[in-house]
PDB file of N, CA and C in Angstrom:
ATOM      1  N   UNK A   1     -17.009 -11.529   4.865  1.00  0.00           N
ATOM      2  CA  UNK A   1     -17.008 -10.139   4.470  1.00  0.00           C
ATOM      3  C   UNK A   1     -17.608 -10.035   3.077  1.00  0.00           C
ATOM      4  N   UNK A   2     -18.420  -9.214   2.904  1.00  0.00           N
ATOM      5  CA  UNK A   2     -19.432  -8.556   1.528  1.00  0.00           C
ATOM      6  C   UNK A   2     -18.020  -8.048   0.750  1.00  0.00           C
ATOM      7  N   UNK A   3     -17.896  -8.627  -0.443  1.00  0.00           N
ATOM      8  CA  UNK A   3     -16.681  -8.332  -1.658  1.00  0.00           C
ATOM      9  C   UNK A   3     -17.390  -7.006  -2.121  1.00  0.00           C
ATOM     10  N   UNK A   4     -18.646  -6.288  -1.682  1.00  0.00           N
ATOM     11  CA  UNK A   4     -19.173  -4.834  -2.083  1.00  0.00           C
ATOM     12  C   UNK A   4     -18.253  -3.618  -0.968  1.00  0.00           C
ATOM     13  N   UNK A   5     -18.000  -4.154  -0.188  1.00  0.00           N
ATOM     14  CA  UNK A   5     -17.680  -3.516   1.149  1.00  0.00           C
ATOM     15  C   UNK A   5     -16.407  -2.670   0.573  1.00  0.00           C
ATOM     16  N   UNK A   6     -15.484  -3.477   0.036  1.00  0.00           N
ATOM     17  CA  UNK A   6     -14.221  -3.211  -0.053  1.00  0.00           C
ATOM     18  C   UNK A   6     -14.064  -1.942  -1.763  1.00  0.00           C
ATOM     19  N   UNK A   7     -14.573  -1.727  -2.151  1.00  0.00           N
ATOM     20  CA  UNK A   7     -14.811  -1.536  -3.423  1.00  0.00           C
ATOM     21  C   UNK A   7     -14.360   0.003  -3.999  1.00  0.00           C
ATOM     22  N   UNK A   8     -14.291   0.898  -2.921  1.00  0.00           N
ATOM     23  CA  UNK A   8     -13.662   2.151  -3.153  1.00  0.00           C
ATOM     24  C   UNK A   8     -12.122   2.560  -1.870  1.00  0.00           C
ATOM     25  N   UNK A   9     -11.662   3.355  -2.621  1.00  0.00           N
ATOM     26  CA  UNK A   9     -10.322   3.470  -1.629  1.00  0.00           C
ATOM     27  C   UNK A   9     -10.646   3.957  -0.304  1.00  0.00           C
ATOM     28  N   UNK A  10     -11.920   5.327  -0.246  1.00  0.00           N
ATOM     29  CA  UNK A  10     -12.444   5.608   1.131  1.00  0.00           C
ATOM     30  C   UNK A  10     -12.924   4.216   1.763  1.00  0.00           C
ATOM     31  N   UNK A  11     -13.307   3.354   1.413  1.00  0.00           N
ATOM     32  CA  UNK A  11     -13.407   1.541   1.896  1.00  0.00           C
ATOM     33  C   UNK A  11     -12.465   1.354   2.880  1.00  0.00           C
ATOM     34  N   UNK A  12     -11.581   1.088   2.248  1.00  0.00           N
ATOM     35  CA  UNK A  12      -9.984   0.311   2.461  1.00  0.00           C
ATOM     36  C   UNK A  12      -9.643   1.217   3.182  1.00  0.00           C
ATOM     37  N   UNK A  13      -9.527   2.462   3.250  1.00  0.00           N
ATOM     38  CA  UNK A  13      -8.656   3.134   3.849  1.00  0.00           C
ATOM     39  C   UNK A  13      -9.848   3.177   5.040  1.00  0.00           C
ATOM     40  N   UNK A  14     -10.834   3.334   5.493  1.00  0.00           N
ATOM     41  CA  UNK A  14     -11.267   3.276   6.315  1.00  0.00           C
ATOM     42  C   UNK A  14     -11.008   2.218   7.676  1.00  0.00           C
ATOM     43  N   UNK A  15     -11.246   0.976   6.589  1.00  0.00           N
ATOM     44  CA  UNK A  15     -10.739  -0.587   7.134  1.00  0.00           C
ATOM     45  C   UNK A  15      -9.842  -0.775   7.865  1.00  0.00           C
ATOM     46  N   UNK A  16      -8.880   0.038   6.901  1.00  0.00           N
ATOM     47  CA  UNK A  16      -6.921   0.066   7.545  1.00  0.00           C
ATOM     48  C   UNK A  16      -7.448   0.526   9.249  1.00  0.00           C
ATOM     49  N   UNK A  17      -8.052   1.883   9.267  1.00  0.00           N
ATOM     50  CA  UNK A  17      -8.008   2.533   9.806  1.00  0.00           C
ATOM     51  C   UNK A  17      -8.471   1.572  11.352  1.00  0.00           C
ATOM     52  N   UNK A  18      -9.557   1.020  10.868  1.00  0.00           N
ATOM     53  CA  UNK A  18     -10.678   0.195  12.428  1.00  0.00           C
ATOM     54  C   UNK A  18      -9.880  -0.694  12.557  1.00  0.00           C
ATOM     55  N   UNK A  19      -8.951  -1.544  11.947  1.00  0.00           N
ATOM     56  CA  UNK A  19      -7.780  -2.473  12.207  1.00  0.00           C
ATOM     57  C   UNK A  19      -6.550  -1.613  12.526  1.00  0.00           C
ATOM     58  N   UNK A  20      -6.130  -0.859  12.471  1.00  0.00           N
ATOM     59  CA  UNK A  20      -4.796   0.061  13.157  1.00  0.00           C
ATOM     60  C   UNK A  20      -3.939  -0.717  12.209  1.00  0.00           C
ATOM     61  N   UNK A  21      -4.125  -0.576  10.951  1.00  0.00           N
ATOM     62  CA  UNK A  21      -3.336  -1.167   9.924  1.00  0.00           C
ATOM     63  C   UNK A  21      -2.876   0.421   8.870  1.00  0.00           C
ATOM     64  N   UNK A  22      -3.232   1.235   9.901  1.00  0.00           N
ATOM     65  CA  UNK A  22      -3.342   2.907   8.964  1.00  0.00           C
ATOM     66  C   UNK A  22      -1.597   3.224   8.832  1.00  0.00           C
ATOM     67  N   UNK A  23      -0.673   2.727   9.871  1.00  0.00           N
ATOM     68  CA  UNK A  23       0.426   3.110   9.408  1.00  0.00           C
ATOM     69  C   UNK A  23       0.964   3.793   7.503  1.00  0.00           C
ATOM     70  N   UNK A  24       1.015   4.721   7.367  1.00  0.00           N
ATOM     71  CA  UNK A  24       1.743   4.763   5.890  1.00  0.00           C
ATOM     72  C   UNK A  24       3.270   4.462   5.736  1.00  0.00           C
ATOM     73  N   UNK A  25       3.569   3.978   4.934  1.00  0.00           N
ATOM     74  CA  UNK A  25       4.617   4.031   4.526  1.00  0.00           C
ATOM     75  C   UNK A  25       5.257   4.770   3.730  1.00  0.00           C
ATOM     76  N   UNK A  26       6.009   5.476   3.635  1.00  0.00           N
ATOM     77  CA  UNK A  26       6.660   6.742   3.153  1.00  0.00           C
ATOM     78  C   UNK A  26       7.926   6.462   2.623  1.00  0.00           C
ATOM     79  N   UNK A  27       7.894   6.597   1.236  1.00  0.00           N
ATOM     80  CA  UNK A  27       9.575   6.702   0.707  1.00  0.00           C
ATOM     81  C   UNK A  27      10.674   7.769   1.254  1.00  0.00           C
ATOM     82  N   UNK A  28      11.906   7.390   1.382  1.00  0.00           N
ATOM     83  CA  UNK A  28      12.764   8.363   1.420  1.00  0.00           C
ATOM     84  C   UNK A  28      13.881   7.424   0.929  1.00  0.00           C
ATOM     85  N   UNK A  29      15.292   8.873   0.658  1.00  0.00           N
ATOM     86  CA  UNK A  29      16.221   8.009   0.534  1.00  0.00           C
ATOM     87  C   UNK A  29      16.747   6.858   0.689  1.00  0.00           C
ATOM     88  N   UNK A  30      16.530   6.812   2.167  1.00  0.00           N
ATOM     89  CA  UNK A  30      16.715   5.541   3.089  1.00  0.00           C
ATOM     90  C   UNK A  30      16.051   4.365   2.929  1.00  0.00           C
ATOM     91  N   UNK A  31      14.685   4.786   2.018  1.00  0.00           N
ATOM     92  CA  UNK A  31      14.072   3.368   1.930  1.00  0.00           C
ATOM     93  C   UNK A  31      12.320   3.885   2.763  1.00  0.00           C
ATOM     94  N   UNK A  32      11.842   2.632   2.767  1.00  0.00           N
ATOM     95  CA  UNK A  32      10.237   3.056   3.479  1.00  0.00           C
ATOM     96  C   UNK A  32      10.374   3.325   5.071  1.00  0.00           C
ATOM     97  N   UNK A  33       9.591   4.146   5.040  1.00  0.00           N
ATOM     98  CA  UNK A  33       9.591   4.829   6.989  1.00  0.00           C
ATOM     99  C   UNK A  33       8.267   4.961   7.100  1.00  0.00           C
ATOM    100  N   UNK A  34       7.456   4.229   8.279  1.00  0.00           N
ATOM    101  CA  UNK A  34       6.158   4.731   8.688  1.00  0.00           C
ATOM    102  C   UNK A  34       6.370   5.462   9.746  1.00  0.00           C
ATOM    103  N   UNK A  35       7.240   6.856   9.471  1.00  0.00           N
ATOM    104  CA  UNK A  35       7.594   7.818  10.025  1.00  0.00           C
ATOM    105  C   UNK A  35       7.875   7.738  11.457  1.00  0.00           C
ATOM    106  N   UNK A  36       8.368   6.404  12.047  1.00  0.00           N
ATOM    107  CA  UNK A  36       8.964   6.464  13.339  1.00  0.00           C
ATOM    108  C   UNK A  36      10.358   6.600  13.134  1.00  0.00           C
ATOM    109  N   UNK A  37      11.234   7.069  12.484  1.00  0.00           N
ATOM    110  CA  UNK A  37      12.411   7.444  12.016  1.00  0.00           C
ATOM    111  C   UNK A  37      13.521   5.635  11.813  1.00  0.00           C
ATOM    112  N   UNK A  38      12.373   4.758  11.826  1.00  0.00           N
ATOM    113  CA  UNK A  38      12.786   3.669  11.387  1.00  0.00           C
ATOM    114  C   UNK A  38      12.985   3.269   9.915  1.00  0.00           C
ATOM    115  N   UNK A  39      13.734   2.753   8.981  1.00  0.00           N
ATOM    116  CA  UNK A  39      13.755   2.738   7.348  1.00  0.00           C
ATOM    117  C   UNK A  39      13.406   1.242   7.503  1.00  0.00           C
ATOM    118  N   UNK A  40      12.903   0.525   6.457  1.00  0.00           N
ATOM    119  CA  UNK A  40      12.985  -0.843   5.820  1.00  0.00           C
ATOM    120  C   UNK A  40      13.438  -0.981   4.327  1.00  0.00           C
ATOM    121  N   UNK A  41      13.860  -1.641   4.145  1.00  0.00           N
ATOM    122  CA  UNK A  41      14.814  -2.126   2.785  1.00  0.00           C
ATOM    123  C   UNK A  41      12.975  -3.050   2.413  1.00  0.00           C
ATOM    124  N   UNK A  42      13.632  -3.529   1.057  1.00  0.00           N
ATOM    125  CA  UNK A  42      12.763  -4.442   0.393  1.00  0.00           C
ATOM    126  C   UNK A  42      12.831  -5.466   0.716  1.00  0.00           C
ATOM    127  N   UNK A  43      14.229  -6.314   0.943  1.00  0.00           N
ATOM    128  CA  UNK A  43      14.265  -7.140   1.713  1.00  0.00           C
ATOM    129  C   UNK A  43      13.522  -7.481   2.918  1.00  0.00           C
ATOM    130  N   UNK A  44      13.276  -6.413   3.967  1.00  0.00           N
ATOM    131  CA  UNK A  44      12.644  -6.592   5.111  1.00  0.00           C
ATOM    132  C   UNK A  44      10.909  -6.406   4.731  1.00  0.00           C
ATOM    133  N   UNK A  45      10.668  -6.285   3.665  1.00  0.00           N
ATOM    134  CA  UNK A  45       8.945  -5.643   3.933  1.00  0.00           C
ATOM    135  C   UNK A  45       8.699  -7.092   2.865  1.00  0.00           C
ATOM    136  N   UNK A  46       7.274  -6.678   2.779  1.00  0.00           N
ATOM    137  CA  UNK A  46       6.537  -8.194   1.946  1.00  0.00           C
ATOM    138  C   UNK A  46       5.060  -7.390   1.439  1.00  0.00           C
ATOM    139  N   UNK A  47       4.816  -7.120   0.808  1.00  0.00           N
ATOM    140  CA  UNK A  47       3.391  -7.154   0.202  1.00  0.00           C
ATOM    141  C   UNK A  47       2.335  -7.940   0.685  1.00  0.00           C
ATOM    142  N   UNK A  48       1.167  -7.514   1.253  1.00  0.00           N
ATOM    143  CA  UNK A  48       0.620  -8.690   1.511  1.00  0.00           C
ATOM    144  C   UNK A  48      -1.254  -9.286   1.007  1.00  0.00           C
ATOM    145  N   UNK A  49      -1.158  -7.453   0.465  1.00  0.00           N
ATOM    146  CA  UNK A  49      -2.588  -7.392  -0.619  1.00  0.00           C
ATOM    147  C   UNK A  49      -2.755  -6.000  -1.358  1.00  0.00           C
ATOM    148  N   UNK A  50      -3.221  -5.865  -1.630  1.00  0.00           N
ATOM    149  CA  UNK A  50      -3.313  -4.875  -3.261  1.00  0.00           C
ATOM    150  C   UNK A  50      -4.793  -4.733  -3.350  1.00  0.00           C
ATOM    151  N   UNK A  51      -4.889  -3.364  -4.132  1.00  0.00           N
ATOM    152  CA  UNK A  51      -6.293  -2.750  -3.829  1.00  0.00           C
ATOM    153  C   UNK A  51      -6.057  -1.817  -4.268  1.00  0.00           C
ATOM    154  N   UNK A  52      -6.732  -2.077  -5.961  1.00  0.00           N
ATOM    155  CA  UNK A  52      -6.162  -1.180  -7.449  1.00  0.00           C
ATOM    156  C   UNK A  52      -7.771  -0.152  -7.456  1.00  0.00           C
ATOM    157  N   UNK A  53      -7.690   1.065  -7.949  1.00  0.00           N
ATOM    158  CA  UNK A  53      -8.953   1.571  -8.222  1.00  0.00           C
ATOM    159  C   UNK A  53      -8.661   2.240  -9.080  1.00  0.00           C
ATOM    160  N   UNK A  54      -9.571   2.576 -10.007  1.00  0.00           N
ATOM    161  CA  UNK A  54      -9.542   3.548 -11.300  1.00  0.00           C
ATOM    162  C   UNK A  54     -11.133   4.124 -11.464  1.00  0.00           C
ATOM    163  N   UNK A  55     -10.828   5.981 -11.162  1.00  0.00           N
ATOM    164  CA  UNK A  55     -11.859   6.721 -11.616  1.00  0.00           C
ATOM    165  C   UNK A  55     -13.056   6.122 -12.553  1.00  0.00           C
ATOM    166  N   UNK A  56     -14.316   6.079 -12.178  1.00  0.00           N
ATOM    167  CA  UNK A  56     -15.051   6.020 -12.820  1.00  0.00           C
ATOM    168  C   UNK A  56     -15.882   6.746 -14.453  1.00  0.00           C
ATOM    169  N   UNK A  57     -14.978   8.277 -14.236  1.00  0.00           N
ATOM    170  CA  UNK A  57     -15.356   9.023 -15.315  1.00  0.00           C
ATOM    171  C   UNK A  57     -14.145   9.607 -15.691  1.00  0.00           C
ATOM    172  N   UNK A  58     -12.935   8.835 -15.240  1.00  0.00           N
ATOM    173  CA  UNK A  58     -11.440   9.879 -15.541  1.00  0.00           C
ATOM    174  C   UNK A  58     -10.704   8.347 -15.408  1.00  0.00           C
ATOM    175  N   UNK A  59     -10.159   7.462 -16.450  1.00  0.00           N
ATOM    176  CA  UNK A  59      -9.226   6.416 -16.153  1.00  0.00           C
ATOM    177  C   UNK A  59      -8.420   6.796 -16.129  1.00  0.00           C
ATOM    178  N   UNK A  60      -7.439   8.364 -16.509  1.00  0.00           N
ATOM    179  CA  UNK A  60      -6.495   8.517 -15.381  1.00  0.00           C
ATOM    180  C   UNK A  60      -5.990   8.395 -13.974  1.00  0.00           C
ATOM    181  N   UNK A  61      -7.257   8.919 -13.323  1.00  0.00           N
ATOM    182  CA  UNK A  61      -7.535   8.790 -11.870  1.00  0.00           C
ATOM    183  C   UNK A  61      -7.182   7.239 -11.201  1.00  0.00           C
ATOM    184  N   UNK A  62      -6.225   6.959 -11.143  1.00  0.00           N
ATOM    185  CA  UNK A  62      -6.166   6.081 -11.027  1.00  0.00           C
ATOM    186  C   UNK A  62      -5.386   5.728  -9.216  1.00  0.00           C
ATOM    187  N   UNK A  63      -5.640   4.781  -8.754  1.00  0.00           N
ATOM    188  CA  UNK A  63      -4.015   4.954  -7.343  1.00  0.00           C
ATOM    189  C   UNK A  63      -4.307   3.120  -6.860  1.00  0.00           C
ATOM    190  N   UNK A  64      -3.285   2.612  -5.806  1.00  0.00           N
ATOM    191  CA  UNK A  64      -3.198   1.798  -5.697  1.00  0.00           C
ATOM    192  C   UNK A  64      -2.655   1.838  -4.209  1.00  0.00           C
ATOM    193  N   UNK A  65      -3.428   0.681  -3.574  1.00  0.00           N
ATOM    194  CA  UNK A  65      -2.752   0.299  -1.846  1.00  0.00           C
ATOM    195  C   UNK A  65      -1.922  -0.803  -1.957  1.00  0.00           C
ATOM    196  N   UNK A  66      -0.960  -0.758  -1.367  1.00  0.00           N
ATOM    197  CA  UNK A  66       0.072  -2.182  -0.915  1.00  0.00           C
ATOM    198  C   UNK A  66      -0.259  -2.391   0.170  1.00  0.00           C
ATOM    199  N   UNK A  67      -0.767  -3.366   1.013  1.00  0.00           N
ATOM    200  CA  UNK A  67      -0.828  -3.591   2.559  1.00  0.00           C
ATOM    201  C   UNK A  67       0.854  -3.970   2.846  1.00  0.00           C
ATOM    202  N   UNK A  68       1.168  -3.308   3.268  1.00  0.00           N
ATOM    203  CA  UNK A  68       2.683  -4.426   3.319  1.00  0.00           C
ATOM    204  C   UNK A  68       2.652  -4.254   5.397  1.00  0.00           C
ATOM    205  N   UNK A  69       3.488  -5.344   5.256  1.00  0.00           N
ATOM    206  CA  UNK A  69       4.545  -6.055   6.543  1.00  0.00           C
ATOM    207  C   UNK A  69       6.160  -6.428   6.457  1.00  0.00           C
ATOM    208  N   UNK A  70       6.367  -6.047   7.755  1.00  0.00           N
ATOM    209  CA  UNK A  70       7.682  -5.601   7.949  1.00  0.00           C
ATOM    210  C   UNK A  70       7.785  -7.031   8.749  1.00  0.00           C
ATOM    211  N   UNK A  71       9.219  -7.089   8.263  1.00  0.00           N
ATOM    212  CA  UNK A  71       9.869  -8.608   8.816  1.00  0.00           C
ATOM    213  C   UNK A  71       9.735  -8.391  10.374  1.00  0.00           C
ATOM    214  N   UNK A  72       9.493  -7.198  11.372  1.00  0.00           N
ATOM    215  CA  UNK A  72       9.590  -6.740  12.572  1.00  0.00           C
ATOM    216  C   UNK A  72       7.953  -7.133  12.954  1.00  0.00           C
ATOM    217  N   UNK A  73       6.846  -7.275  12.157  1.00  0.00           N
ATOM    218  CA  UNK A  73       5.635  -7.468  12.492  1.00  0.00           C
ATOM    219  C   UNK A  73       4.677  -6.231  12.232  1.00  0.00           C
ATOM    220  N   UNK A  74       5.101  -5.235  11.564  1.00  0.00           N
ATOM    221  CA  UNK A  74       4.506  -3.962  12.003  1.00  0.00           C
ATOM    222  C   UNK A  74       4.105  -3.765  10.260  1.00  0.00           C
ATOM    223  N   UNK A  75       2.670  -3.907  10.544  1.00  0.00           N
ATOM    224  CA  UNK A  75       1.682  -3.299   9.250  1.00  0.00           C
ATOM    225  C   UNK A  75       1.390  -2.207   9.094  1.00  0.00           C
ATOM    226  N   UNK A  76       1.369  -1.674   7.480  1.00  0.00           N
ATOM    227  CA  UNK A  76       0.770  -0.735   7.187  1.00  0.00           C
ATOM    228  C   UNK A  76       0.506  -0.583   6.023  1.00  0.00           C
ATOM    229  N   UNK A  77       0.593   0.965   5.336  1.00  0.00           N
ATOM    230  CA  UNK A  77       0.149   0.584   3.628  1.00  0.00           C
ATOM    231  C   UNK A  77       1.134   1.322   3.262  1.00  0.00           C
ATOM    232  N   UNK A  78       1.063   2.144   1.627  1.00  0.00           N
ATOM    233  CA  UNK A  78       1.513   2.659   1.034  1.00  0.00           C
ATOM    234  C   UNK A  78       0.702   2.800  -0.259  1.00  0.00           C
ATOM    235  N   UNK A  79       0.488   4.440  -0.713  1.00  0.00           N
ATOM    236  CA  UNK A  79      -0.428   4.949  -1.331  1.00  0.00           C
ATOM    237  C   UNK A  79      -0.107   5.362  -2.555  1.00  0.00           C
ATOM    238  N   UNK A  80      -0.137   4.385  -3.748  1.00  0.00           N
ATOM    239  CA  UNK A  80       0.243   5.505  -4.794  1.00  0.00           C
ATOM    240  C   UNK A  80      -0.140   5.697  -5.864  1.00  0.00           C
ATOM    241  N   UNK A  81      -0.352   6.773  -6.746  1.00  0.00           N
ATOM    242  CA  UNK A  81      -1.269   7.152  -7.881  1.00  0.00           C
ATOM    243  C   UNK A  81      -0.687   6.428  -9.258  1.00  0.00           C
ATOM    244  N   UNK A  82      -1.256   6.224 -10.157  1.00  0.00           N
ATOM    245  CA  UNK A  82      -0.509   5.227 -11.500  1.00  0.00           C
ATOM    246  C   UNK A  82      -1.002   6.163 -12.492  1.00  0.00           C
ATOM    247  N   UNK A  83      -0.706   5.955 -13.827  1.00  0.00           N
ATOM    248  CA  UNK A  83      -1.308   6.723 -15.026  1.00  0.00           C
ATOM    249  C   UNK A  83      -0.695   7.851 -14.839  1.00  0.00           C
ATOM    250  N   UNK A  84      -1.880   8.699 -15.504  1.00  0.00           N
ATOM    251  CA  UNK A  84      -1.317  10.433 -15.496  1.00  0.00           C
ATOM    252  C   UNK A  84      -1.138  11.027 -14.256  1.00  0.00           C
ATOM    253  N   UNK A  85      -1.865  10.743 -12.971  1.00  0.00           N
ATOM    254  CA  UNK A  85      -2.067  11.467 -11.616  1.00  0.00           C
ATOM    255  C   UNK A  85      -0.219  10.880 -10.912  1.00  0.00           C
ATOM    256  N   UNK A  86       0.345   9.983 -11.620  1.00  0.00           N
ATOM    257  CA  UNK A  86       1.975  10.082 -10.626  1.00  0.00           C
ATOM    258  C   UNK A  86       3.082  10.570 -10.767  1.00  0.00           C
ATOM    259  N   UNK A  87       2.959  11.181  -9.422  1.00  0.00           N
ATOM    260  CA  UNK A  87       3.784  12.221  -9.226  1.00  0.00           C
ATOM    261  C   UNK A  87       5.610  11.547  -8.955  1.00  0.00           C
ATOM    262  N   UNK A  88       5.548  10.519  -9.453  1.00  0.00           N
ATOM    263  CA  UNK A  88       6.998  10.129  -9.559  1.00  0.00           C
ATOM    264  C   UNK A  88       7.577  10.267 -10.391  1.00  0.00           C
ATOM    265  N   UNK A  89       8.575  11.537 -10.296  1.00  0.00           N
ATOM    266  CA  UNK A  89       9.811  12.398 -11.684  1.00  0.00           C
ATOM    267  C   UNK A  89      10.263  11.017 -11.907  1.00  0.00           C
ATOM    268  N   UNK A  90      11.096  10.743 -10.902  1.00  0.00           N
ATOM    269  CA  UNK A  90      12.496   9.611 -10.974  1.00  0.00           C
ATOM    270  C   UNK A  90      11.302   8.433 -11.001  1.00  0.00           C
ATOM    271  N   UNK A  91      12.172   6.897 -10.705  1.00  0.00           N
ATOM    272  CA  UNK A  91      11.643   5.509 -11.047  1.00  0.00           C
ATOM    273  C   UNK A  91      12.034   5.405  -9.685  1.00  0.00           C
ATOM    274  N   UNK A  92      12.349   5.807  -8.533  1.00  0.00           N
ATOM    275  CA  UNK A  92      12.966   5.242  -7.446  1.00  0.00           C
ATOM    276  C   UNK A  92      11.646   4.627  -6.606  1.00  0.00           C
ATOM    277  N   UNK A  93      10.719   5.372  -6.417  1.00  0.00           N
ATOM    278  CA  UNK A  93       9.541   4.187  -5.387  1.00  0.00           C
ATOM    279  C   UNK A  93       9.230   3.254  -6.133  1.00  0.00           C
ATOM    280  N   UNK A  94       9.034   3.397  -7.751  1.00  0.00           N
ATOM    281  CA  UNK A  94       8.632   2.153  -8.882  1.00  0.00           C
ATOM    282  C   UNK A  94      10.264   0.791  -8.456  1.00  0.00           C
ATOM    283  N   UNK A  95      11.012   1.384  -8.558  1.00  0.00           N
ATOM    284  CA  UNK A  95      12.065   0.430  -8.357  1.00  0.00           C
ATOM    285  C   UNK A  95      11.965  -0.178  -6.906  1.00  0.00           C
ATOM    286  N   UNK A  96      11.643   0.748  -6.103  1.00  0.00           N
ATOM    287  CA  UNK A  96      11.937   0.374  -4.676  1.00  0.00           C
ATOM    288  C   UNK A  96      10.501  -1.076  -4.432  1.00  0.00           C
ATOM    289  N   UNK A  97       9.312  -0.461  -4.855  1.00  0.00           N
ATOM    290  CA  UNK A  97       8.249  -1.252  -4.580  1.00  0.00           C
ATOM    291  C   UNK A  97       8.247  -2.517  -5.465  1.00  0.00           C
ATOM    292  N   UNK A  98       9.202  -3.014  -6.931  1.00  0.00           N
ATOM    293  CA  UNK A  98       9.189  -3.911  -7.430  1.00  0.00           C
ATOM    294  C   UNK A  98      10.089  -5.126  -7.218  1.00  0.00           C
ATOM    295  N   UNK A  99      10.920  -4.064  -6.371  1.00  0.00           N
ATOM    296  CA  UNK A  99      11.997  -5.609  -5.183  1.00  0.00           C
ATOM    297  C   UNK A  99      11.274  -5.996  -3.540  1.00  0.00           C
ATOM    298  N   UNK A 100      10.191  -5.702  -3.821  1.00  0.00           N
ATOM    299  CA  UNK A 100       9.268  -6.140  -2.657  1.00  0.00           C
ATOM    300  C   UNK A 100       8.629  -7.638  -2.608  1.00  0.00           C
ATOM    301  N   UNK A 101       9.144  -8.363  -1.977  1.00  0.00           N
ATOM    302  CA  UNK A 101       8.128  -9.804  -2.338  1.00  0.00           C
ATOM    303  C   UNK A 101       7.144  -9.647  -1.919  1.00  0.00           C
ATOM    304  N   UNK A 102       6.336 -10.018  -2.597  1.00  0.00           N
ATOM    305  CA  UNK A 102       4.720 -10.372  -3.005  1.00  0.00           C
ATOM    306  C   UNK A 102       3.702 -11.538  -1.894  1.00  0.00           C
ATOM    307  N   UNK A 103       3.613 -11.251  -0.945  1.00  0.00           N
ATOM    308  CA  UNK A 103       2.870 -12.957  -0.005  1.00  0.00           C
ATOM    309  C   UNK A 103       1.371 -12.248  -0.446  1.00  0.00           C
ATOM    310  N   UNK A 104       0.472 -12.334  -1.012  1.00  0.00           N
ATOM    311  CA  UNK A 104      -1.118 -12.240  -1.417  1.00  0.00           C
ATOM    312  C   UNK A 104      -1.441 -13.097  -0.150  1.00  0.00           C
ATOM    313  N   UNK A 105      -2.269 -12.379   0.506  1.00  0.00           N
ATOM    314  CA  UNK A 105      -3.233 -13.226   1.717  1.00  0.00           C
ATOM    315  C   UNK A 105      -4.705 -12.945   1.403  1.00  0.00           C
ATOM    316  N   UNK A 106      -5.357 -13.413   1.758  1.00  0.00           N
ATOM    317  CA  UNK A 106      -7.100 -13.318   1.963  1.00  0.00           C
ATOM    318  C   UNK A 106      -7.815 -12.279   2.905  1.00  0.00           C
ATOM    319  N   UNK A 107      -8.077 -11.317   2.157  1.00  0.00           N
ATOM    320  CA  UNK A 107      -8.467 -10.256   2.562  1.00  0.00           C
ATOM    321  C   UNK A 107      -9.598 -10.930   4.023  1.00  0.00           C
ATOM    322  N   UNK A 108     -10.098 -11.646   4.146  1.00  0.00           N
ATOM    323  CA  UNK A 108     -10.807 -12.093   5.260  1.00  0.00           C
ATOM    324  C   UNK A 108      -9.601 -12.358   6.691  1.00  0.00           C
ATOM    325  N   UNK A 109      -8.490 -13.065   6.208  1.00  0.00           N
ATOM    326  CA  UNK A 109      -7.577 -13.462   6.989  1.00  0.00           C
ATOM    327  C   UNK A 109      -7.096 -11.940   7.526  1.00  0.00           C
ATOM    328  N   UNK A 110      -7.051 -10.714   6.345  1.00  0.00           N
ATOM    329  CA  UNK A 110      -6.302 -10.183   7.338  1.00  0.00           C
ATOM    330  C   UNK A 110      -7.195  -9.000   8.049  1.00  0.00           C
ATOM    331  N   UNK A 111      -8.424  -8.777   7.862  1.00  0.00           N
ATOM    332  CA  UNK A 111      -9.190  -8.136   8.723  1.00  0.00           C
ATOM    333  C   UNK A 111     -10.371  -8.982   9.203  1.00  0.00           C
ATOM    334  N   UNK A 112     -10.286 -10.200   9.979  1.00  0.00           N
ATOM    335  CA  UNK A 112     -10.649 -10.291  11.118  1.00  0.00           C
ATOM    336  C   UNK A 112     -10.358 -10.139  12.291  1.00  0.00           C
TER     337      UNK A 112
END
């Protein structure tokens, strides 16, 4: 895979998309839901690549992908803005996403 390919979030999110890796993951009380009314704890999910971007003429603009996986097998992402553009009042997704273990895989490994 061309390391040019991957390089903007319409990229990645496209990618997710031709791999059926588009699931989002969604905070709630309960924890992350890729809205099948299922929750995962931190415990159960894992990080498994990252895919940081920052505006070219606004370094506010900033957002970030988690690929994560669920101890159940079921991939998806989670979308969120950093800097000035986040919309997180409270620390609760910052807390929730920093008890997430971390497995970094090879972006080749996981979209072939």
């Amino acid at each position: 895979m061309n390391k040019t390919e991957m390089t903007t979030l319409s990229s990645v999110m496209e990618k997710l998309r031709i791999k059926r890796l588009d699931k989002e993951f969604r905070m709630t009380p309960e924890g992350f839901t890729p809205g099948n009314s299922k929750c995962y704890t931190p415990d159960q999910l894992k990080i498994i690549k990252t895919y940081r971007f920052e505006g070219d003429s606004d370094p506010g603009d900033s957002s970030i992908i988690y690929l994560i996986e669920a101890n159940d097998g079921l991939r998806g992402y989670s979308l969120d803005a950093y800097g000035v553009y986040s919309d997180h009042i409270d620390e609760v997704y910052d807390d929730f996403i920093r008890k997430i273990p971390v497995e970094e895989r090879d972006e080749q490994q996981l979209f072939e």
